[in-house]
C-alpha atoms as a PDB file:
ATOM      1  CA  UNK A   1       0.000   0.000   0.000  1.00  0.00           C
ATOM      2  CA  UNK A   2       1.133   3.112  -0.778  1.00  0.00           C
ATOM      3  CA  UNK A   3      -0.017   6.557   0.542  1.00  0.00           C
ATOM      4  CA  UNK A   4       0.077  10.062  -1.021  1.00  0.00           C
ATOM      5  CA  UNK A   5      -0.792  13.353   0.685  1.00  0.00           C
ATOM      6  CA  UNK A   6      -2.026  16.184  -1.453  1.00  0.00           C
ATOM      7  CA  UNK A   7      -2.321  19.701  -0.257  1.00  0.00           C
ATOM      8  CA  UNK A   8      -2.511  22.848  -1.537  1.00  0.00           C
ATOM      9  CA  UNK A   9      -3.099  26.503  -0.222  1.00  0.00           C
ATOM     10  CA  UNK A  10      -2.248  28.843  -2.907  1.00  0.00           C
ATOM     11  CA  UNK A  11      -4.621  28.762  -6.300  1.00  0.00           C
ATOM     12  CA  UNK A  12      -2.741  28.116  -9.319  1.00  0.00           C
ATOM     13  CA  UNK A  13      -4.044  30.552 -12.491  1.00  0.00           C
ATOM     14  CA  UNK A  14      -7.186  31.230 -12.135  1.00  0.00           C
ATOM     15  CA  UNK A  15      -8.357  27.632  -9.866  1.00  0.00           C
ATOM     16  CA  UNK A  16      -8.546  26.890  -6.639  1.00  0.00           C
ATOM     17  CA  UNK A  17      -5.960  25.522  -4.504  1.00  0.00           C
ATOM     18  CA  UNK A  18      -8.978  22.300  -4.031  1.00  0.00           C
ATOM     19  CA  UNK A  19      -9.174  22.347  -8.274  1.00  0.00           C
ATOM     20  CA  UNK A  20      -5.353  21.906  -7.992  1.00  0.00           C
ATOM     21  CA  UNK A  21      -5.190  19.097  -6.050  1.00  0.00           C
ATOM     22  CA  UNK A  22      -8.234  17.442  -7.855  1.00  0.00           C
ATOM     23  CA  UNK A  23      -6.349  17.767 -11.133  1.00  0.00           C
ATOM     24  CA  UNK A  24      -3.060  15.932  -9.867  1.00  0.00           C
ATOM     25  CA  UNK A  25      -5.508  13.319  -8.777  1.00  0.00           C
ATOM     26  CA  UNK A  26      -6.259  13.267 -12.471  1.00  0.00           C
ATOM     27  CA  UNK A  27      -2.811  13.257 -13.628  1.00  0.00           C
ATOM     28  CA  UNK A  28      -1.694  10.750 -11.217  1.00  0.00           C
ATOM     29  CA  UNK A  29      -4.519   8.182 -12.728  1.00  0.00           C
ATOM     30  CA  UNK A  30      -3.538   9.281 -16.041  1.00  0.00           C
ATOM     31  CA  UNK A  31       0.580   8.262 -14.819  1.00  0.00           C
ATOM     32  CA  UNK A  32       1.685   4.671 -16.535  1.00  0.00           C
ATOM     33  CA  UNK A  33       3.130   2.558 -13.705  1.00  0.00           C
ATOM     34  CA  UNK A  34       0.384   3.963 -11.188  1.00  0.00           C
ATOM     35  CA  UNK A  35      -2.951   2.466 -10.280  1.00  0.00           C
ATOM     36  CA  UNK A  36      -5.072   4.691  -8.484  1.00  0.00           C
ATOM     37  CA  UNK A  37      -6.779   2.900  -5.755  1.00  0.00           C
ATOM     38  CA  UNK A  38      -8.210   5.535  -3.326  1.00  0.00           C
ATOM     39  CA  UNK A  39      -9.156   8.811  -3.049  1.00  0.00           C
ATOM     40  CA  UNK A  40     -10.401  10.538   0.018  1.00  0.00           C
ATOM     41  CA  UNK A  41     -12.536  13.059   1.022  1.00  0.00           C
ATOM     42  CA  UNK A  42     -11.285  16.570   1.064  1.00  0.00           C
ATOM     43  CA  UNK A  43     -10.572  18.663   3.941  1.00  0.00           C
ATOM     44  CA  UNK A  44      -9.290  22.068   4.843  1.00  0.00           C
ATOM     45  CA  UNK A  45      -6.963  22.963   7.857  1.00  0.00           C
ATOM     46  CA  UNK A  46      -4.558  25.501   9.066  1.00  0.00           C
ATOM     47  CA  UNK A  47      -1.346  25.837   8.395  1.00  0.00           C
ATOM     48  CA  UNK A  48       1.363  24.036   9.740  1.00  0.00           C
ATOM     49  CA  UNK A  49       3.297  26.211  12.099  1.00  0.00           C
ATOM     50  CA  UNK A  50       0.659  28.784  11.867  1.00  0.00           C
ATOM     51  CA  UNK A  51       1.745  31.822   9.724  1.00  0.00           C
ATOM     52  CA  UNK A  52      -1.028  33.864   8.563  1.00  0.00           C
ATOM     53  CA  UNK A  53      -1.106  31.792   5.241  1.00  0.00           C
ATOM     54  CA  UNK A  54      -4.767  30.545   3.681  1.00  0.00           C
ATOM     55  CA  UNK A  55      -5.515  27.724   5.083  1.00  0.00           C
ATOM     56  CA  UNK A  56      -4.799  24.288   3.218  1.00  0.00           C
ATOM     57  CA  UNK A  57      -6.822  22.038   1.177  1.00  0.00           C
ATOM     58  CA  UNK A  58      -5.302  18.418   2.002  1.00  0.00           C
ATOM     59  CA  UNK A  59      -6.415  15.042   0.690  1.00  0.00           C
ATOM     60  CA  UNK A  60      -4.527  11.277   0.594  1.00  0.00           C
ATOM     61  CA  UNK A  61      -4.565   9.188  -2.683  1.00  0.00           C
ATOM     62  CA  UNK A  62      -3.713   4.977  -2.182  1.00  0.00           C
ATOM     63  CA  UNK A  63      -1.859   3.811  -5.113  1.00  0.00           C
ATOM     64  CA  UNK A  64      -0.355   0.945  -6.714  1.00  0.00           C
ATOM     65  CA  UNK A  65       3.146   1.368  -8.615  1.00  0.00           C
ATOM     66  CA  UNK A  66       5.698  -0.639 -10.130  1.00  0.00           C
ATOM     67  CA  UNK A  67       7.917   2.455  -9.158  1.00  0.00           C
ATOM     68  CA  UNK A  68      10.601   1.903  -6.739  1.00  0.00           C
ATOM     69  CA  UNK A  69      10.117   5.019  -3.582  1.00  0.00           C
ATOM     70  CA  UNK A  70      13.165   6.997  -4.875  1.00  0.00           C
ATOM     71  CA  UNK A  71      11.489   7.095  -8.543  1.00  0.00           C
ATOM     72  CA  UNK A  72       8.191   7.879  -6.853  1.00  0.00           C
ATOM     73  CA  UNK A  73       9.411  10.952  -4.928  1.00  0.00           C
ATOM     74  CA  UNK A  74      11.032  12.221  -8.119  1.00  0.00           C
ATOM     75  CA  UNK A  75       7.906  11.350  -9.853  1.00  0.00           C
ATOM     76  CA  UNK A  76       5.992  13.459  -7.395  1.00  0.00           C
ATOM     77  CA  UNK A  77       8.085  16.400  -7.160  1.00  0.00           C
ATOM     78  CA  UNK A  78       8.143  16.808 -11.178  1.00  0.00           C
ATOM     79  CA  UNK A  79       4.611  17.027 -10.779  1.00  0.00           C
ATOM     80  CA  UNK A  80       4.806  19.890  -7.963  1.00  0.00           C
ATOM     81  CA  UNK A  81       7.058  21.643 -10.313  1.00  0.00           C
ATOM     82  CA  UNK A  82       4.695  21.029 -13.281  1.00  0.00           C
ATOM     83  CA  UNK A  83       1.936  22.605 -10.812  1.00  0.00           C
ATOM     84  CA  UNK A  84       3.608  25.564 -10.251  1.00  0.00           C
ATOM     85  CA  UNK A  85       5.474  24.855  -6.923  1.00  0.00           C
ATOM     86  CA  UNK A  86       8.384  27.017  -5.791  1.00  0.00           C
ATOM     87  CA  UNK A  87      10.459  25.509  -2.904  1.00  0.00           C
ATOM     88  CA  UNK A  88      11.940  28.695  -1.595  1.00  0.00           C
ATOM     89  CA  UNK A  89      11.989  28.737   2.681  1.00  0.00           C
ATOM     90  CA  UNK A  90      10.223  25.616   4.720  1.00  0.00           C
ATOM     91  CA  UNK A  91       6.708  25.810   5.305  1.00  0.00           C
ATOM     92  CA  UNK A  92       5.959  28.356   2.137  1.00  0.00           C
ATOM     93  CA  UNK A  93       2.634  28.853   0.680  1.00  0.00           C
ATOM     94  CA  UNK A  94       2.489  26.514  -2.056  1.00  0.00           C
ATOM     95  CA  UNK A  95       0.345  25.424  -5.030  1.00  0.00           C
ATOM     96  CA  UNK A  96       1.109  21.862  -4.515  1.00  0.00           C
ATOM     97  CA  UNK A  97       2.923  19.675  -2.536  1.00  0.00           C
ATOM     98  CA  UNK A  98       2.519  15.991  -2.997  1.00  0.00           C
ATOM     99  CA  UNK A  99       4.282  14.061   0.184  1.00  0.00           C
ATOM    100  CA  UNK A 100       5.089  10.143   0.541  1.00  0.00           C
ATOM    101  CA  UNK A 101       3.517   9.396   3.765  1.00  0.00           C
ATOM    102  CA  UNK A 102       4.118   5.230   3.261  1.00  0.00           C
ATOM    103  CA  UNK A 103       5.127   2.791   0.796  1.00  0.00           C
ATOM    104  CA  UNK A 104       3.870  -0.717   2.113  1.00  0.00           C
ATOM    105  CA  UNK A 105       5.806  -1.134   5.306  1.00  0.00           C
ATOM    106  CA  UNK A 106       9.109   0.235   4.412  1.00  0.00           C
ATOM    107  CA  UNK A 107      11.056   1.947   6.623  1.00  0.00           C
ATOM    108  CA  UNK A 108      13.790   4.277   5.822  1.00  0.00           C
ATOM    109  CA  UNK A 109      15.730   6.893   7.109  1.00  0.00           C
ATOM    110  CA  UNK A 110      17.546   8.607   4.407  1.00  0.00           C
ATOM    111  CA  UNK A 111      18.336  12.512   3.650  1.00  0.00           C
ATOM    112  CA  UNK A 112      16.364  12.380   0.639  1.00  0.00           C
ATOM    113  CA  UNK A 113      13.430  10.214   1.644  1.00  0.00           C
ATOM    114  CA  UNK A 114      11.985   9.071   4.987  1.00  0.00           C
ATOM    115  CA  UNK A 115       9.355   6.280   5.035  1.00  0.00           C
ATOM    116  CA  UNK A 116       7.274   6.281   6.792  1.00  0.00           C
ATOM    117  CA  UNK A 117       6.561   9.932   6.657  1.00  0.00           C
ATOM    118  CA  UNK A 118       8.548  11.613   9.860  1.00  0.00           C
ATOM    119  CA  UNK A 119       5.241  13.904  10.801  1.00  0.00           C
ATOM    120  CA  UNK A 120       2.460  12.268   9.497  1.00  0.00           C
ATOM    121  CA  UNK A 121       1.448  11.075  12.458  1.00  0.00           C
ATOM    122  CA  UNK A 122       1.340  13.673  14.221  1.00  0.00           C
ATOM    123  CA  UNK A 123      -1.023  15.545  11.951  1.00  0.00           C
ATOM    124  CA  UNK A 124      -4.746  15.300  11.605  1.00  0.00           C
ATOM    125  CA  UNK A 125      -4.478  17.239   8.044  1.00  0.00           C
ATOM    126  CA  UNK A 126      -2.890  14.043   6.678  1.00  0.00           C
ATOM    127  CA  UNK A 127      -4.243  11.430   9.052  1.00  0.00           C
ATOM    128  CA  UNK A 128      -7.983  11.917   8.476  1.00  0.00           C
ATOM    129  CA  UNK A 129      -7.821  11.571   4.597  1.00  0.00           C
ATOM    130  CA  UNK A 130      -5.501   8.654   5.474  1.00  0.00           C
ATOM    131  CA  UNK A 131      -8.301   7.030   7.277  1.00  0.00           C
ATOM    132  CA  UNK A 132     -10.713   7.458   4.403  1.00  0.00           C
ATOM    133  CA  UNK A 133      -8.704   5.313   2.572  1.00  0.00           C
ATOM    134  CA  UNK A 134      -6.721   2.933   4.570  1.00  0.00           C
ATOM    135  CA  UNK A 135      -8.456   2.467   7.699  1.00  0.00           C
ATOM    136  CA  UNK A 136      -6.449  -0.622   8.181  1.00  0.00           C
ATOM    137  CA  UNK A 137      -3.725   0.947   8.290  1.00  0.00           C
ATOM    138  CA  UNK A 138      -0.857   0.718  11.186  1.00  0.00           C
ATOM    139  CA  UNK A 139       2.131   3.145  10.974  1.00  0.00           C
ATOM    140  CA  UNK A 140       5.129   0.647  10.327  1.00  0.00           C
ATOM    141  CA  UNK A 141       7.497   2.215  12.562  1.00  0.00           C
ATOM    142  CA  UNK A 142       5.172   2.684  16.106  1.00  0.00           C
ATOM    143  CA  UNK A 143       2.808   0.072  15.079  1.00  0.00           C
ATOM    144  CA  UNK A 144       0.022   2.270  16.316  1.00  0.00           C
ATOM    145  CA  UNK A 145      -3.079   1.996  13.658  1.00  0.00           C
ATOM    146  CA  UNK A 146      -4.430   5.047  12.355  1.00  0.00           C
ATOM    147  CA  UNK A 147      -7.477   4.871  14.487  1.00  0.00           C
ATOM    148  CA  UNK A 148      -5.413   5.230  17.542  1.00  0.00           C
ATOM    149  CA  UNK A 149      -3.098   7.773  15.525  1.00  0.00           C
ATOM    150  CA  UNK A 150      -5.941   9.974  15.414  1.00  0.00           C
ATOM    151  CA  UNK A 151      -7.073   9.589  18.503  1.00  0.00           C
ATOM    152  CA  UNK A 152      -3.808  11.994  19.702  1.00  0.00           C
ATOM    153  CA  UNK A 153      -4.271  14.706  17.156  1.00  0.00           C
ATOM    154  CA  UNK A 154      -8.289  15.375  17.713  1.00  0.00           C
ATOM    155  CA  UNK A 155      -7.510  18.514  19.066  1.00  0.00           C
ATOM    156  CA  UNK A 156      -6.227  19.949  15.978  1.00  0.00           C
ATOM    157  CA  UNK A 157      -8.780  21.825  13.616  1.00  0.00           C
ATOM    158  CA  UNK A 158      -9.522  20.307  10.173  1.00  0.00           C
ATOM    159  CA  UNK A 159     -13.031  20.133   8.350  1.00  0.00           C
ATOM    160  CA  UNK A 160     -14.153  17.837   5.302  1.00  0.00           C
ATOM    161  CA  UNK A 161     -14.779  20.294   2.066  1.00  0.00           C
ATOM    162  CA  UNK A 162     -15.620  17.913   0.030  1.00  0.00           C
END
């Protein structure tokens, strides 16, 4: 199983930041080598240290792909860059941004890619969607399942848009 957050606060053109991240949906279905499983439910929360930015428009796609992790994060951030996404100081604004929360159970700790996601857990903005499409789900690293996972994090603000 392999998990994708989506999220997006700024609009790109003339869109919305949620038409943004229904579009990579589109694009990621439209991907050979990647079988969209999953989509979830959309939902909008703060940001992430709060900053004053709009708030963000977050969703999680499940996939299956014949890609190994290292060609799916390159994959991924092509497609940010294709959206319009400038990586300038941490926790920007951005159109997109497209982060590998899990690929099946494996573990990693590298400077270029951790797996499982380092934060995810601690963040109802990606653990909610999660849930919507992997309920069975148990972080590989804490072996917590998501239930539980969001259990911890239901005081943070987040509403379903969609």
């Amino acid at each position: 199983m392999v998990l994708i957050a989506v999220g997006a606060n700024l609009p790109l053109g003339e869109g919305s930041a949620l038409s943004t991240c229904e579009a990579v949906v589109k694009k990621l279905q439209a991907t050979p080598d990647i079988e969209v499983l999953s989509v979830s439910s959309w939902y909008e929360s703060a940001p992430v240290p709060p900053s004053g930015q709009p708030p963000y428009v977050n969703g999680v796609v499940r996939v299956r792909t014949s890609l190994s992790p290292d060609d799916l994060l390159t994959l991924l951030q092509r497609m940010e860059a294709d959206f319009g996404r400038k990586r300038s100081v941490p926790n920007a604004a951005r159109t997109l941004d497209l982060d590998l929360i899990a690929y099946d159970t494996l573990c990693q700790d590298d400077p270029r890619l951790t797996l499982p996601h380092p934060r995810a857990h601690e963040r109802a903005f990606v653990l909610l969607p999660l849930y919507d499409v992997a309920p069975e789900w148990v972080h590989p690293v804490s072996q917590r399942p998501v239930a539980e996972l969001l259990e911890a994090v239901s005081g943070q603000e987040i509403s379903r848009i969609k």
